[in-house]
C-alpha atoms as a PDB file:
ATOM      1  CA  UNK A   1       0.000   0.000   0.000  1.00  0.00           C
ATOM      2  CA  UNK A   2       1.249   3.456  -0.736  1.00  0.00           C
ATOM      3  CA  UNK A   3       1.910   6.004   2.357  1.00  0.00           C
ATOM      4  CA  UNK A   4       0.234   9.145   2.656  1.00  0.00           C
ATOM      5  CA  UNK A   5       4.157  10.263   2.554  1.00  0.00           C
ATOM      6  CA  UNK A   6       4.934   8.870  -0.929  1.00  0.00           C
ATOM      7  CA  UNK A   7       1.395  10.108  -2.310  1.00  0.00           C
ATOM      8  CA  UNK A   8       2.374  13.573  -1.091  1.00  0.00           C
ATOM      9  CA  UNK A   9       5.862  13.727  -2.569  1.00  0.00           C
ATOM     10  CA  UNK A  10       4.758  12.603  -5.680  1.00  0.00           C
ATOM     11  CA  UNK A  11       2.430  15.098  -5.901  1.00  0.00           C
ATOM     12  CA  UNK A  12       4.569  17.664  -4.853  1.00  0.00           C
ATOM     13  CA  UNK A  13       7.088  16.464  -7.822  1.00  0.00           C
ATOM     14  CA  UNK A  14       4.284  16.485  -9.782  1.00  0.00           C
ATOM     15  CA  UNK A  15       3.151  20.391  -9.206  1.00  0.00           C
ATOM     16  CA  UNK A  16       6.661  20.741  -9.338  1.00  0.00           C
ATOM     17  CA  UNK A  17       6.778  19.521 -13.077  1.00  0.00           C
ATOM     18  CA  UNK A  18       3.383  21.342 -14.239  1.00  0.00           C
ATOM     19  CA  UNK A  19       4.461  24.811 -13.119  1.00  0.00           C
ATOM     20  CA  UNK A  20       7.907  24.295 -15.020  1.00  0.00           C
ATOM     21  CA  UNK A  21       6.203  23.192 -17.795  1.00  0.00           C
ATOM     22  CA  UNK A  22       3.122  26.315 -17.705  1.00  0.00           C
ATOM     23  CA  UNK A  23       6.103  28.875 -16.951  1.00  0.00           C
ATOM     24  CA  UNK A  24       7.671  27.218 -20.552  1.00  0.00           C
ATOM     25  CA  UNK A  25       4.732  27.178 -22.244  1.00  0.00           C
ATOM     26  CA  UNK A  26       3.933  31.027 -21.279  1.00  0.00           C
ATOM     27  CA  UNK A  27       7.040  32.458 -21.970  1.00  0.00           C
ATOM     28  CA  UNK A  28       6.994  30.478 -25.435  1.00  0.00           C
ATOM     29  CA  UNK A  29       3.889  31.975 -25.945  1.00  0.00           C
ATOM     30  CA  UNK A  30       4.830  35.228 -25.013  1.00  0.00           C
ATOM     31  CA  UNK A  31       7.866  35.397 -26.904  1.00  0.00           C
ATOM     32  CA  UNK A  32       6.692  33.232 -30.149  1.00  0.00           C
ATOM     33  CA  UNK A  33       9.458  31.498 -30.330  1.00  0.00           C
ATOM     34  CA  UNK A  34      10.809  28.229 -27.370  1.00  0.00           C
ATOM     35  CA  UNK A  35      13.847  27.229 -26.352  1.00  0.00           C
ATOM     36  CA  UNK A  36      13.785  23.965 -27.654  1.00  0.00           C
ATOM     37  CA  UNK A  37      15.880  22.523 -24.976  1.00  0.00           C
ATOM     38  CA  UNK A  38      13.804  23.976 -21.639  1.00  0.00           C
ATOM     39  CA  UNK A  39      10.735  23.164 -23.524  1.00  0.00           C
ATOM     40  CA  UNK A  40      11.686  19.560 -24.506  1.00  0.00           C
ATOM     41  CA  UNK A  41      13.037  19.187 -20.459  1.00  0.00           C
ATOM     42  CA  UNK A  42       9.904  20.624 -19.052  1.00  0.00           C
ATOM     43  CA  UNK A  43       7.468  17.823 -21.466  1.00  0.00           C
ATOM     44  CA  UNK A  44       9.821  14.919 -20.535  1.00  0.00           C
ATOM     45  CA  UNK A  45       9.364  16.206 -16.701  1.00  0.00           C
ATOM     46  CA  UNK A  46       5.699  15.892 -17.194  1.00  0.00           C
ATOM     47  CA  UNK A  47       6.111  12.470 -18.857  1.00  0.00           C
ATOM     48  CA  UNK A  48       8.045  10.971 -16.276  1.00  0.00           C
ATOM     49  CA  UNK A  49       5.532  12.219 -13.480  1.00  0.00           C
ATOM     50  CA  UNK A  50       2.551  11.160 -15.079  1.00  0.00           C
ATOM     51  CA  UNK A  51       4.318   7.871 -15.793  1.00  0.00           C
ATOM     52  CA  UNK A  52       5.681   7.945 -11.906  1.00  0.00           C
ATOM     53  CA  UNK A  53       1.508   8.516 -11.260  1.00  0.00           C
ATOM     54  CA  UNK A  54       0.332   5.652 -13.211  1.00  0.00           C
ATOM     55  CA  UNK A  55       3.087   3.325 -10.687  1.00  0.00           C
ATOM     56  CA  UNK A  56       1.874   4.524  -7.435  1.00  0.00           C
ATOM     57  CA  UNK A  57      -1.074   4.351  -8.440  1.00  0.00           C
ATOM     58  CA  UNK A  58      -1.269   0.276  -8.402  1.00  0.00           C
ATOM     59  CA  UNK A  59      -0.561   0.358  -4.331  1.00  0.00           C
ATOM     60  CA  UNK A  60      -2.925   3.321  -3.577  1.00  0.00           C
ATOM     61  CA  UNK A  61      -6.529   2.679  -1.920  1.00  0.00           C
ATOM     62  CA  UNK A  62      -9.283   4.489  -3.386  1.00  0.00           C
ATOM     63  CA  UNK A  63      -8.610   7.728  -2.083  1.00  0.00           C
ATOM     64  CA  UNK A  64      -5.403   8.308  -2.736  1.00  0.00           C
ATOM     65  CA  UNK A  65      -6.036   6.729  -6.134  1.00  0.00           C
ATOM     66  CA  UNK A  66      -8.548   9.669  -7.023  1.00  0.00           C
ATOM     67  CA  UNK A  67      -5.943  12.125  -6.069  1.00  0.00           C
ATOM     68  CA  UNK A  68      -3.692  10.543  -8.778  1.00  0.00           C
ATOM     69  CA  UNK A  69      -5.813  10.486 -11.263  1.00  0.00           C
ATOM     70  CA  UNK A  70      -7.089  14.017 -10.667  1.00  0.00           C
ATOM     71  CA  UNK A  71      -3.399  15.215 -11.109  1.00  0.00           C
ATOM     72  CA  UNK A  72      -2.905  12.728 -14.027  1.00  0.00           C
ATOM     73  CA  UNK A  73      -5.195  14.563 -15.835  1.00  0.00           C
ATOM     74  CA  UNK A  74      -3.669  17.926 -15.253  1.00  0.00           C
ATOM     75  CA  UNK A  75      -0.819  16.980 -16.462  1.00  0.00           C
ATOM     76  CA  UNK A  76      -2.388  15.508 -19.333  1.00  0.00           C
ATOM     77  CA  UNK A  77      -3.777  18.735 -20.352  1.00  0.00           C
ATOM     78  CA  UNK A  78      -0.725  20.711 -19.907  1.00  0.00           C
ATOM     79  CA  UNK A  79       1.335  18.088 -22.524  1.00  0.00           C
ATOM     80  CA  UNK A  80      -2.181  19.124 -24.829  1.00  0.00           C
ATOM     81  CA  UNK A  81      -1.310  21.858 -24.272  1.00  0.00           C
ATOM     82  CA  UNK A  82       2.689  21.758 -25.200  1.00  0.00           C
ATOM     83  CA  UNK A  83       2.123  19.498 -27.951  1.00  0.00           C
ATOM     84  CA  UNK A  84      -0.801  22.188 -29.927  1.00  0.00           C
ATOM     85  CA  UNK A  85       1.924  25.287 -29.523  1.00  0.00           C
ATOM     86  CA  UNK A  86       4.741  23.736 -30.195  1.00  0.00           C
ATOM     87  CA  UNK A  87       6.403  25.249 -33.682  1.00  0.00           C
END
């Protein structure tokens, strides 16, 4: 079973990751042009914490499970997100 601990670190890592990855996005935005290399490390941040989500997720109980998923999806819509503005 997961601890309340490792739930909360992960999604601390995980916030972590998405406001990297908005402050990227915005500033891409912003400027109309990305550095390719902060943007590329700020979408594989988000792809190993959703992939670190999908683990813990197997030894959560019910409500920590719905916490995952919840952030899952955030950072699913922030890689939507990356992926439609990229150049």
């Amino acid at each position: 079973m997961a601890t309340r601990q490792s739930v909360d670190k992960l999604l601390q890592q995980c916030e972590d990751a998405l406001r990297y990855a908005q402050s990227q996005l915005s500033e891409g935005m912003k400027q109309e042009h990305y550095n390719d290399t902060e943007y590329t490390k700020a979408q594989l941040g988000l792809e190993n914490a959703y992939k670190e989500l999908e683990e813990l997720a197997h030894s959560a109980n019910d409500q920590q499970r719905e916490q995952l998923y919840r952030m899952r999806l955030q950072i699913q819509q922030t890689q939507n997100q990356m992926i439609l503005t990229e150049h």
